[in-house]
Structures are given as C-alpha cells and as structure tokens.
C-alpha atoms as a PDB file:
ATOM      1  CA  UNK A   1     -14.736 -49.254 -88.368  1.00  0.00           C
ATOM      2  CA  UNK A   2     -14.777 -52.374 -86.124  1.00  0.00           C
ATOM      3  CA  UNK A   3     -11.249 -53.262 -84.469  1.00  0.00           C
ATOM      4  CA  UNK A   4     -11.939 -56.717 -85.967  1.00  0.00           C
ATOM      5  CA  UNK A   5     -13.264 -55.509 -88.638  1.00  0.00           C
ATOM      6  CA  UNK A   6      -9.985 -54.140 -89.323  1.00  0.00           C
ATOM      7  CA  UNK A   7      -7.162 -56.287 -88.556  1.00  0.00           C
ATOM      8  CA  UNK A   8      -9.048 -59.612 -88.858  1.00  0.00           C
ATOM      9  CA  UNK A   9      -8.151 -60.580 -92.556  1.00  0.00           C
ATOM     10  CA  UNK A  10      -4.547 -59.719 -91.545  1.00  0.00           C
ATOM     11  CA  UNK A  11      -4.786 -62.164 -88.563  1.00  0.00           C
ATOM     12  CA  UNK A  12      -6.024 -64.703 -90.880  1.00  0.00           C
ATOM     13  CA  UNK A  13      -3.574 -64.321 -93.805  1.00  0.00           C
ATOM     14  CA  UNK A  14      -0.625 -65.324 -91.075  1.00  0.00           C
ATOM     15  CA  UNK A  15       0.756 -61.083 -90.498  1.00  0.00           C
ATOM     16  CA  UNK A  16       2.865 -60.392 -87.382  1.00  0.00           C
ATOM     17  CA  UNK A  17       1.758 -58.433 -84.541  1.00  0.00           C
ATOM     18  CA  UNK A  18       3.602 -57.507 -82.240  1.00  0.00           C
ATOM     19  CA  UNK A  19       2.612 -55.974 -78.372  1.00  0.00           C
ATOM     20  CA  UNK A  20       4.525 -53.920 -76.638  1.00  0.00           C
ATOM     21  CA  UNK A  21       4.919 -52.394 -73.418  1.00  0.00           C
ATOM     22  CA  UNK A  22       6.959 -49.563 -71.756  1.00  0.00           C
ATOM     23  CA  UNK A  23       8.181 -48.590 -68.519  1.00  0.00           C
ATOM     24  CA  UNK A  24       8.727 -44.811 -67.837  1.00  0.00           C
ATOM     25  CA  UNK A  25       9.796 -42.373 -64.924  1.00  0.00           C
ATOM     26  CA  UNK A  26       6.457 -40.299 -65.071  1.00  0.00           C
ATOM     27  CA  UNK A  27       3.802 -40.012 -67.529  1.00  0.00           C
ATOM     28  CA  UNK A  28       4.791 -36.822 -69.548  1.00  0.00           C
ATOM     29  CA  UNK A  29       6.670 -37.915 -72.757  1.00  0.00           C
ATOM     30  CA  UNK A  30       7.932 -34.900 -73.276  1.00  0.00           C
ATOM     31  CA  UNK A  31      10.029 -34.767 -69.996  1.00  0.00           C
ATOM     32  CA  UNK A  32       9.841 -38.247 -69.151  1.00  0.00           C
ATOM     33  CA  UNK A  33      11.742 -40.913 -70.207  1.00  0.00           C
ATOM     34  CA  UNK A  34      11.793 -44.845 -71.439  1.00  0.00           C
ATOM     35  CA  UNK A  35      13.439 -47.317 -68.937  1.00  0.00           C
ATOM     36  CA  UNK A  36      12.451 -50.519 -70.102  1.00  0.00           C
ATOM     37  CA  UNK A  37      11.330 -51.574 -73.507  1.00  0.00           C
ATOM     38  CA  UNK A  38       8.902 -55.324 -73.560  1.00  0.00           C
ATOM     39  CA  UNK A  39       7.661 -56.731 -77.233  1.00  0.00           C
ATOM     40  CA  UNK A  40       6.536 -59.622 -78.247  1.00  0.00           C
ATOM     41  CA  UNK A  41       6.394 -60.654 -81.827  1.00  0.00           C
ATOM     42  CA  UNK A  42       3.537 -63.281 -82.829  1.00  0.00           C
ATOM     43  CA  UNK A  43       1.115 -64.491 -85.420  1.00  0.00           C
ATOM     44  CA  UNK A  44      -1.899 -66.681 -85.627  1.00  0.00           C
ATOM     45  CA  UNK A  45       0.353 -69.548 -84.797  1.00  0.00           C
ATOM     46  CA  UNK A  46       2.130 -68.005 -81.784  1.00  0.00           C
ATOM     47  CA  UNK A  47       5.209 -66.465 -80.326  1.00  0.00           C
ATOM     48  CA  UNK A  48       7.804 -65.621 -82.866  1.00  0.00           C
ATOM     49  CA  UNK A  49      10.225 -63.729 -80.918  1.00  0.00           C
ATOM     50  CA  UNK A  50      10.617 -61.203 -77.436  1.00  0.00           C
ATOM     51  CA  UNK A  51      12.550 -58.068 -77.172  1.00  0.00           C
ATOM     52  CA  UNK A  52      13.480 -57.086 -73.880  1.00  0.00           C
ATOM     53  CA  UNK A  53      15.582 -53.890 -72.701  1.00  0.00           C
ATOM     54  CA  UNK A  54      16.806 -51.957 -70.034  1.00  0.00           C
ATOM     55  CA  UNK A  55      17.500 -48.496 -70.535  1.00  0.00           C
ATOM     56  CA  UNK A  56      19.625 -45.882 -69.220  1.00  0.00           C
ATOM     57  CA  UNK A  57      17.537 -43.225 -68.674  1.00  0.00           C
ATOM     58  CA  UNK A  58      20.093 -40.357 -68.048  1.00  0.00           C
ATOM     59  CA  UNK A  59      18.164 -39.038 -65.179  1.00  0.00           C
ATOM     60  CA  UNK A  60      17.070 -40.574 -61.585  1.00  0.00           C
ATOM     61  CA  UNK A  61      13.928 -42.942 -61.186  1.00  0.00           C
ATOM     62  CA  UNK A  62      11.089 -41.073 -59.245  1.00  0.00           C
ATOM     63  CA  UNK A  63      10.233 -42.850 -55.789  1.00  0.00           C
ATOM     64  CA  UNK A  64       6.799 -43.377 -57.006  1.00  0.00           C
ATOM     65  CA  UNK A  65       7.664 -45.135 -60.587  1.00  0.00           C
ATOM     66  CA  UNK A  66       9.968 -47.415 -58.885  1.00  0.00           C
ATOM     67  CA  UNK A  67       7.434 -48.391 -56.228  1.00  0.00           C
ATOM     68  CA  UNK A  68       5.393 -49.401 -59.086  1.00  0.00           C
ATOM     69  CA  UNK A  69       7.589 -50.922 -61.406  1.00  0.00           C
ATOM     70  CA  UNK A  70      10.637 -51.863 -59.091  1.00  0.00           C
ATOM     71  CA  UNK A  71      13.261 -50.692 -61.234  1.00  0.00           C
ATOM     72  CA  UNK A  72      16.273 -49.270 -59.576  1.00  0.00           C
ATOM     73  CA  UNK A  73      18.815 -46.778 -60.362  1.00  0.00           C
ATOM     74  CA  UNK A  74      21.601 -49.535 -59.230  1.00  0.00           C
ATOM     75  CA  UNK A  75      19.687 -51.552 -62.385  1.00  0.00           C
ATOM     76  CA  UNK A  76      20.030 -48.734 -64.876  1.00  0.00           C
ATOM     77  CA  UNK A  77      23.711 -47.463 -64.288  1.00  0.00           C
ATOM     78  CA  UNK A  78      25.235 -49.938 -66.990  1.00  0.00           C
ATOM     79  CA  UNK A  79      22.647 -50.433 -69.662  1.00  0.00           C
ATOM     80  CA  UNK A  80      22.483 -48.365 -73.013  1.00  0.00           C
ATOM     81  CA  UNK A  81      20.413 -45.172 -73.928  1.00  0.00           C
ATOM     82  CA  UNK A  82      17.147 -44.676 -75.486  1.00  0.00           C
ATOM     83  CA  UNK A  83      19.675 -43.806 -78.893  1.00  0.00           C
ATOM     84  CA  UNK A  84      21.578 -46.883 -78.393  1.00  0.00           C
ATOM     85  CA  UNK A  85      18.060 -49.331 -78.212  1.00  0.00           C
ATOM     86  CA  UNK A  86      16.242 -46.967 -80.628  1.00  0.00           C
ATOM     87  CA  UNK A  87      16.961 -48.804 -83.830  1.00  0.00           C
ATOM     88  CA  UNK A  88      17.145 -52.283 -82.822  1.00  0.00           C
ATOM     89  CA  UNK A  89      13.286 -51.927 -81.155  1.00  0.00           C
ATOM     90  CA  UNK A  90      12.429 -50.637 -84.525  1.00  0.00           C
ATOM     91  CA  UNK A  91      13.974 -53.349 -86.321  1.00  0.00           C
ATOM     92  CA  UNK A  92      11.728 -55.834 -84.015  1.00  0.00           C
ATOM     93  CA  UNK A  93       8.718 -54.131 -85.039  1.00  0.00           C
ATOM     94  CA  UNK A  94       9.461 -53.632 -88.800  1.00  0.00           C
ATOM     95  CA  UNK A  95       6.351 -53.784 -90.407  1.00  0.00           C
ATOM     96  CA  UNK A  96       4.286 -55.334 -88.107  1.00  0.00           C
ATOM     97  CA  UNK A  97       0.805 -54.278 -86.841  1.00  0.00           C
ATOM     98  CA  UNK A  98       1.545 -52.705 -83.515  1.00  0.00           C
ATOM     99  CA  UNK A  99      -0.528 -53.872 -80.015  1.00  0.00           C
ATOM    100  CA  UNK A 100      -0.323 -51.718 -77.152  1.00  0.00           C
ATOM    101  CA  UNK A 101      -2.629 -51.499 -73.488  1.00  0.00           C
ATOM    102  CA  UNK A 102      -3.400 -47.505 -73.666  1.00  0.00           C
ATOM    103  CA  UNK A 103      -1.733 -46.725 -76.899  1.00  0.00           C
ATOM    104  CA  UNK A 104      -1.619 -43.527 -76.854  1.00  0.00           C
ATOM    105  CA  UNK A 105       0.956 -43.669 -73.853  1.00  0.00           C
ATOM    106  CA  UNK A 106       2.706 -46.143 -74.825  1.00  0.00           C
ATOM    107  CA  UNK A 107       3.141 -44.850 -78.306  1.00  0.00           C
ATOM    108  CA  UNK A 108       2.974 -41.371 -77.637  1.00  0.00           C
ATOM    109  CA  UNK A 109       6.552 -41.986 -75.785  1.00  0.00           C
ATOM    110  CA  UNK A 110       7.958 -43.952 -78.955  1.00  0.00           C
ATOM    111  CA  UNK A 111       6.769 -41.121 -80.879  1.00  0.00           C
ATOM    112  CA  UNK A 112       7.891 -38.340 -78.892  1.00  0.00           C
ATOM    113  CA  UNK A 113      11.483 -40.255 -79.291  1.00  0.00           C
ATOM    114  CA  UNK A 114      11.285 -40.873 -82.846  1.00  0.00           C
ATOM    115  CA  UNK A 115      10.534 -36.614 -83.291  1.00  0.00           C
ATOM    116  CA  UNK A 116      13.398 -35.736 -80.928  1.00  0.00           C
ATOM    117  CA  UNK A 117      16.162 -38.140 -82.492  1.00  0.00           C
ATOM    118  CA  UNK A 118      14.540 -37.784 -86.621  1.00  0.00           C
ATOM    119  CA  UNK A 119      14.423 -34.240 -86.575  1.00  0.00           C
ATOM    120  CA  UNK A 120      14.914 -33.541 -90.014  1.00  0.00           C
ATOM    121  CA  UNK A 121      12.154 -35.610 -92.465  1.00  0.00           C
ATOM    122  CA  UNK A 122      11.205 -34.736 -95.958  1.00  0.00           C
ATOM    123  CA  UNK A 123       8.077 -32.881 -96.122  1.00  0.00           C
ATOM    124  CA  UNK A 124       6.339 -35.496 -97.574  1.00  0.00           C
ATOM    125  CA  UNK A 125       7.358 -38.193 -95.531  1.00  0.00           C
ATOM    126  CA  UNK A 126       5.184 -35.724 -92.375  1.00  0.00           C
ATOM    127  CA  UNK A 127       2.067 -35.960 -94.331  1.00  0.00           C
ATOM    128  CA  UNK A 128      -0.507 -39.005 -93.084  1.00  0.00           C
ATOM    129  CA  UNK A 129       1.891 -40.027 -90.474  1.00  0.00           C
ATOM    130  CA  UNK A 130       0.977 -39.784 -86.554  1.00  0.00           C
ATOM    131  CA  UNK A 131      -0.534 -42.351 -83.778  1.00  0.00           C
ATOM    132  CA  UNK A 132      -3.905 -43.463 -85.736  1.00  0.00           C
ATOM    133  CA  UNK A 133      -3.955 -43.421 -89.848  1.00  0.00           C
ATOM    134  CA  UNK A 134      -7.178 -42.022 -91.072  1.00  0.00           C
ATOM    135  CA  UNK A 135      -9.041 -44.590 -92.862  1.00  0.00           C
ATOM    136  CA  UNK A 136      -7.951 -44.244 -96.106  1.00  0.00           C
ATOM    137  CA  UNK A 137      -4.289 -44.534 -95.029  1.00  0.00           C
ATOM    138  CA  UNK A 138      -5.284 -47.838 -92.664  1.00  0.00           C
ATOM    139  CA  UNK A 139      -6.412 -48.925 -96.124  1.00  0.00           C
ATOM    140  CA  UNK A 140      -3.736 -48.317 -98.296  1.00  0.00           C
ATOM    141  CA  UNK A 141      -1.109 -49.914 -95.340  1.00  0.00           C
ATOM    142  CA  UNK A 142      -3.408 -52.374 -93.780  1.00  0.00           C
ATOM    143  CA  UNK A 143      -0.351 -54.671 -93.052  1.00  0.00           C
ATOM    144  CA  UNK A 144       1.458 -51.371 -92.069  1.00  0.00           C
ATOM    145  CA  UNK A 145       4.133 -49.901 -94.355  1.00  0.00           C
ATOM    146  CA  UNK A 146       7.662 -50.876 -94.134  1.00  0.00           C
ATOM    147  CA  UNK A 147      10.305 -48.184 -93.999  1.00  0.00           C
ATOM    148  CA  UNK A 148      13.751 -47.452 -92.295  1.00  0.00           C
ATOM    149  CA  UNK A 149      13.988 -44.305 -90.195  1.00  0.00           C
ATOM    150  CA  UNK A 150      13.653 -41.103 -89.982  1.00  0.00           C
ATOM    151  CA  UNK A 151       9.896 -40.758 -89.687  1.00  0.00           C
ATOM    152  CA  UNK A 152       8.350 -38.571 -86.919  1.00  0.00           C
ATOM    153  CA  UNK A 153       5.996 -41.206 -85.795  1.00  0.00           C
ATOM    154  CA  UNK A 154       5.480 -44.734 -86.113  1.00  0.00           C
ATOM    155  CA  UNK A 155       3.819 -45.503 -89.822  1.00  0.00           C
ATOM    156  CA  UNK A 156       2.672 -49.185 -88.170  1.00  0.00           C
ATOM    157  CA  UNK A 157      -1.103 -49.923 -87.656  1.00  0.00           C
ATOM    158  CA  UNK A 158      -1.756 -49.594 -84.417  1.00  0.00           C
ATOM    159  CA  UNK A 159      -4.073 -51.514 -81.976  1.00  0.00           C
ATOM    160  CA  UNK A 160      -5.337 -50.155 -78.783  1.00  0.00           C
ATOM    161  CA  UNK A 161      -6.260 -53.264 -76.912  1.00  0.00           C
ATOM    162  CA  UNK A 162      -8.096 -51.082 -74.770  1.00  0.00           C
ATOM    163  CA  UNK A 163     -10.901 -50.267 -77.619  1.00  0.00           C
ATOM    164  CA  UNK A 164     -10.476 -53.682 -78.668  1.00  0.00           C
ATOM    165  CA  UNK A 165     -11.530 -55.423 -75.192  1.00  0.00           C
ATOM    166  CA  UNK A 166     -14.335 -52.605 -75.154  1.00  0.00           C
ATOM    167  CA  UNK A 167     -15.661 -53.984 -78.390  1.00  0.00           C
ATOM    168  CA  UNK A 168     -15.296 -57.721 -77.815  1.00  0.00           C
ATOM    169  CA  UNK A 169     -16.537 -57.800 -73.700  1.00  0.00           C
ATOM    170  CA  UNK A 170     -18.699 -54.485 -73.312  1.00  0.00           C
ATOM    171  CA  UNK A 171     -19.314 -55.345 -69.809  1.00  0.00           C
ATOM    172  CA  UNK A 172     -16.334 -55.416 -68.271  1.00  0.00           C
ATOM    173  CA  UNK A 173     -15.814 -53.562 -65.057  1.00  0.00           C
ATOM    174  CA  UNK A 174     -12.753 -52.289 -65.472  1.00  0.00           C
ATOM    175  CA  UNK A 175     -10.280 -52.501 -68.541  1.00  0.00           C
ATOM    176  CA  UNK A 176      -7.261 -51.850 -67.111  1.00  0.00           C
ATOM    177  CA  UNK A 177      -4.163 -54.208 -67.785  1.00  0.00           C
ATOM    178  CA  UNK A 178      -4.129 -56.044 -64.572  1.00  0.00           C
ATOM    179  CA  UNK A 179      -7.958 -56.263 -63.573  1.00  0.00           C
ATOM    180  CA  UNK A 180      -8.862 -56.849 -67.708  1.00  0.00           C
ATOM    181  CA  UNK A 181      -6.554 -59.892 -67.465  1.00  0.00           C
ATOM    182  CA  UNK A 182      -7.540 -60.956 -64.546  1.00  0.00           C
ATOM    183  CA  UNK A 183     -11.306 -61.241 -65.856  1.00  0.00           C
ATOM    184  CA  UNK A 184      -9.923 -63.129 -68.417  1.00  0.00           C
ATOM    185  CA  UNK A 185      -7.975 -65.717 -66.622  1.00  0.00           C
ATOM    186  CA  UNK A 186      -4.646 -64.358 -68.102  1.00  0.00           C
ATOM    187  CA  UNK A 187      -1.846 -64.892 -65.006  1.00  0.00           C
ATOM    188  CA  UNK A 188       0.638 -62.236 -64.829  1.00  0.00           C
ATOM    189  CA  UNK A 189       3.461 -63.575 -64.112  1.00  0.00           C
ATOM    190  CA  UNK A 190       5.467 -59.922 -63.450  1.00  0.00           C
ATOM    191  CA  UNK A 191       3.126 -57.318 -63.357  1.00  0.00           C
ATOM    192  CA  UNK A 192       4.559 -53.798 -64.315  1.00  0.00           C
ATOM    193  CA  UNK A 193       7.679 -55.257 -65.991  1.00  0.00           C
ATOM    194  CA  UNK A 194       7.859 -54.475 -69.603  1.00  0.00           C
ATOM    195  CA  UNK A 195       8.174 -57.849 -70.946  1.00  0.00           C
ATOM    196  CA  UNK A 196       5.723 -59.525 -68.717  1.00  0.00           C
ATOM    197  CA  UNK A 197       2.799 -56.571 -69.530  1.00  0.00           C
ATOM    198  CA  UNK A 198       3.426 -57.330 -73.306  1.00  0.00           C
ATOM    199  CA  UNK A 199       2.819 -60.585 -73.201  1.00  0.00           C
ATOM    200  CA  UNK A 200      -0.021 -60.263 -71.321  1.00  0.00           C
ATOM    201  CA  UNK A 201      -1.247 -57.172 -73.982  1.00  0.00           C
ATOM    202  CA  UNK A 202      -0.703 -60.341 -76.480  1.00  0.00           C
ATOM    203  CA  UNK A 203      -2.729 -62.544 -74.362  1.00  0.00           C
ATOM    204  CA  UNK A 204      -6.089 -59.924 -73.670  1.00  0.00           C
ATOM    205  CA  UNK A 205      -5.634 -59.477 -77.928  1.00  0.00           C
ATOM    206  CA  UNK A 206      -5.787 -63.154 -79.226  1.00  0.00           C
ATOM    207  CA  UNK A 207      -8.654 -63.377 -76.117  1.00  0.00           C
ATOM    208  CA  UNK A 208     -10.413 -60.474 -77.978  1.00  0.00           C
ATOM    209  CA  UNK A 209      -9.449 -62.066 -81.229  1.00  0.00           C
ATOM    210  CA  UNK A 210     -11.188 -65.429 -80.271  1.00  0.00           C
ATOM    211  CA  UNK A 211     -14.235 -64.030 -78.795  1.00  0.00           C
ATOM    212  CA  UNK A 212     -15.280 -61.893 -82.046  1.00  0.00           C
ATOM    213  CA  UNK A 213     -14.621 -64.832 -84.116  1.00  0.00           C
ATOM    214  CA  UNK A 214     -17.428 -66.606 -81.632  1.00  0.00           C
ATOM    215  CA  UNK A 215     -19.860 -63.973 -81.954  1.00  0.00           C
ATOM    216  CA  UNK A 216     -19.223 -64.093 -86.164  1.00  0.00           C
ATOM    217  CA  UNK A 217     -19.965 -68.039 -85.824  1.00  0.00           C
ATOM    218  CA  UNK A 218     -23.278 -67.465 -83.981  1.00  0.00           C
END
C-alpha cells in the first residue's frame, strides 16, 4: 500500500508524528553507538514539541564521524548514557507514528538498543513486533500502539521518508537528506546535527504530505 495511502487519514484526524534523527560513531548498530538523539513532535497544525540529546557514548568518536557531524569527545565527556536518555526518548515518542530519513538506520540503532537493554520480553510480546508491521498489524495499530517498555523493537508505525519522497516526486535526482531538501527549498539550518536533520525529515514529510494531497485534488 501507498505511503499516503496509509498514514493520510491519521494526518487528517489531528495524530502526532514525530521525526527523528540520530547521530552515531559508525554505521554498524551492533558495535556502534548513539551520540546524539533529534525529534520533533508535530501534527497537522505544527510543532508540538523537540527533544534534543547528547549522549555519552562510552567509547571515542571516529575521526571520520566527527568530520561529518562535528561532535567532539570534549562535548560528550559530561552528558548521560544511551540507558540514562533511553526512556525519556521513548516517552517523547509514545504512541506516535514514527518519521525517519533511511529508517532502517536510524531505527535499526533504536532497535538494536531497545534488544540489548529489554532482554527479557514475554513470548508474546516478540510476535508481530520489528522495524515494518505487516499489513494486517499496520491495520490493527494504524495510530501505532501505546505501551511502556520492554519490547525488542519499536511497536510505532514507521515512515521512511525516503519511500515517501520516492512516491510523491519520482523524479528526483537524488533523495538523500541534504540534496532531497535542497530540491525542495527546505534550508538546513545545521546539517548533520540531530535536531536540525529532524526537523528537516519533518519538513521533506509535510512537503510529501502536501504534494499527494495535490495530485488527489487533480
């Protein structure tokens, strides 16, 4: 089914989205970690409320992810752990559809942290949970289902803005954050800072959002 298709009667009824956006020391999430943690939290009206962390990652930032994201060991040494931030990002999100720029990176980190610090979940709590809900479970939890911890992945819908922007401008050259938005006329204002790269995952959705309304109108 249709991105749109999907979320669009959510959009409509007033449900909360919320993008996020991560910043990591590599791109493995199983030996990688979270340093900074962006969201923000919105419906069809606009901005709600931003989350925006700093995280000790326990180990030192790679040359090459700091040259990209310019965040510093010096900028680390004093802020909490992934453990510490854990809940309190999942308490933003609640039960809100979730909006990420390549989700499966994104959320394959939040994921990979949710399965090393929930260890032990009830058999049936496993079952139909993971990245993308089949359709029958995007059905039955179309404005996502909300439940406390543990749970090995996040039970949210999830939106790949990515696929969306794919299915509202086919012709785009490229679809990555920074050239997609650009295309768009979306200014980032602090690219490759968590915060900044949500909002602007925000901005290239309600974009995507308008434009398929337009093409239902026609």
């Amino acid at each position: 089914m249709p991105v749109f298709a999907e979320i669009a009667p959510f959009f409509n009824e007033g449900g909360r989205f919320v993008a996020f956006d991560l910043e990591t020391t590599g791109l493995d999430p199983k030996k990688d970690r979270i340093v900074e943690i962006g969201a923000v939290k919105f419906d069809k009206n606009g901005i709600i409320s931003r989350f925006s962390v700093l995280i000790y990652p326990g180990v030192s930032i790679p040359a090459g992810a700091s040259a990209v994201n310019n965040i510093t060991d010096d900028m680390l040494k004093d802020k909490p752990s992934l453990d510490a931030v854990f809940p309190d990002f999942l308490r933003f999100i609640n039960d809100a559809v979730v909006i990420a720029h390549n989700a499966p990176f994104d959320c394959g980190f939040i994921n990979e942290g949710l399965k090393v610090r929930y260890k032990t979940v009830p058999a049936d709590e496993e079952e139909g949970s993971g990245l993308f809900l089949d359709e029958k479970s995007q059905s039955a939890q179309a404005a996502a289902v909300s439940r406390p911890p543990p749970f090995p992945a996040l039970p949210n819908r999830i939106v790949d803005t990515i696929a969306f922007a794919k299915e509202a401008f086919p012709n785009m050259y490229k679809y990555n954050l920074q050239d997609l938005a650009a295309s768009l006329a979306i200014t980032a204002n602090n690219a490759h800072r968590a915060e900044d790269d949500a909002r602007v995952c925000m901005e290239i959705f309600l974009r995507c959002v308008q434009r398929e309304m337009e093409k239902t109108a026609l």
